[in-house]
Protein backbone atom coordinates (compact mmCIF):
# COMPACT_ATOMS: atom_id res chain seq x y z
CA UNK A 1 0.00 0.00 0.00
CA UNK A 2 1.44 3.49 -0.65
CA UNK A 3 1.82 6.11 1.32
CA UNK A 4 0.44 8.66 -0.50
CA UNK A 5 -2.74 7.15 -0.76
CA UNK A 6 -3.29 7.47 2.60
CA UNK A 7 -4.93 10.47 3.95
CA UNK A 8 -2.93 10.07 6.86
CA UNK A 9 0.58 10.18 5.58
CA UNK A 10 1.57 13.70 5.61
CA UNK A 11 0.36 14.00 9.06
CA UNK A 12 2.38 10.93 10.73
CA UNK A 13 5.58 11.77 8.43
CA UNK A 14 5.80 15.81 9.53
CA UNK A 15 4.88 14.85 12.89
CA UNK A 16 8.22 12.09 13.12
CA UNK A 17 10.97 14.99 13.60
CA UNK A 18 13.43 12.44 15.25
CA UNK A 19 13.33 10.05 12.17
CA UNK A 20 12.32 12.02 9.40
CA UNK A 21 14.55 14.87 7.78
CA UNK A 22 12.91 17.20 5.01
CA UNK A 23 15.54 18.78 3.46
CA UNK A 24 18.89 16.22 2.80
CA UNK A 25 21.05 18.06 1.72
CA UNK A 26 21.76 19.56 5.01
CA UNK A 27 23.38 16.40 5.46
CA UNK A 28 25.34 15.99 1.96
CA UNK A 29 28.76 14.18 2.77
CA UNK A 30 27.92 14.38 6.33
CA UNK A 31 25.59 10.63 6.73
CA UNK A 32 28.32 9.05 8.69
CA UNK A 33 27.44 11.21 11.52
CA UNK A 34 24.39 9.02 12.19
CA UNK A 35 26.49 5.42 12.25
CA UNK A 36 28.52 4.89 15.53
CA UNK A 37 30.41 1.95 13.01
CA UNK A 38 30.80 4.86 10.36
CA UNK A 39 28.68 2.14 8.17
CA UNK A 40 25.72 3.57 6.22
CA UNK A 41 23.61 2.10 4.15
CA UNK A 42 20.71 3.23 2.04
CA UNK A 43 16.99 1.94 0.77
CA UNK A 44 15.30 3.45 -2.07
CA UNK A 45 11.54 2.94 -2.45
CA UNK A 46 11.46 2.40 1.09
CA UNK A 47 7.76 2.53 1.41
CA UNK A 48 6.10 2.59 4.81
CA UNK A 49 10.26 2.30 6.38
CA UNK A 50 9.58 -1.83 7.87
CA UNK A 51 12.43 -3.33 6.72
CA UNK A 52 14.24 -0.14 7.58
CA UNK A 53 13.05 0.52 11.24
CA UNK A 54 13.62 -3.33 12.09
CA UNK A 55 17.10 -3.34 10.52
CA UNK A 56 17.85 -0.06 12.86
CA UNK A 57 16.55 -2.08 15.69
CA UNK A 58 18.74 -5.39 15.12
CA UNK A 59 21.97 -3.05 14.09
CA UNK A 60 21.71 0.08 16.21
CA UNK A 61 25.80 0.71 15.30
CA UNK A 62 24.59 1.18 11.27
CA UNK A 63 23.70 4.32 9.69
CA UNK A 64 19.89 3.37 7.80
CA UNK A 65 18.64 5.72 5.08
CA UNK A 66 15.30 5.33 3.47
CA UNK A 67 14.61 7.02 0.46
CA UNK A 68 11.19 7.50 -0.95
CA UNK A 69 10.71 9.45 -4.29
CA UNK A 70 7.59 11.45 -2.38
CA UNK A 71 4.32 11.52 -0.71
């Protein structure tokens, strides 16, 4: 299911400030700042972020980056 078919979407993403960042590249060269290993990696078409968020949770020393084209 996409997101951005759900009415509900825009809401949950702008209100996730401690996982969500609007503007990217803030961070450009700077990603390794999130990995305590210095180890990032990156999904694109990430969807509603499960395999993400678990991978976060069972590797809390890697850097995850979802990418979605939009909502």
């Amino acid at each position: 299911m996409r997101m951005r078919k759900n009415p509900w979407a825009k809401d949950m993403i702008a209100s996730r400030t401690d996982c969500v960042i609007s503007d990217p590249a803030e961070y450009a060269g700077k990603w390794a700042q999130f990995s305590k290993s210095g180890e990032v990696r990156v999904e694109i078409g990430s969807g509603k972020g499960d395999y993400w968020i678990n991978m976060a949770h069972m590797y809390p020393e890697i850097a995850f980056i979802a990418v979605e084209k939009s909502i």
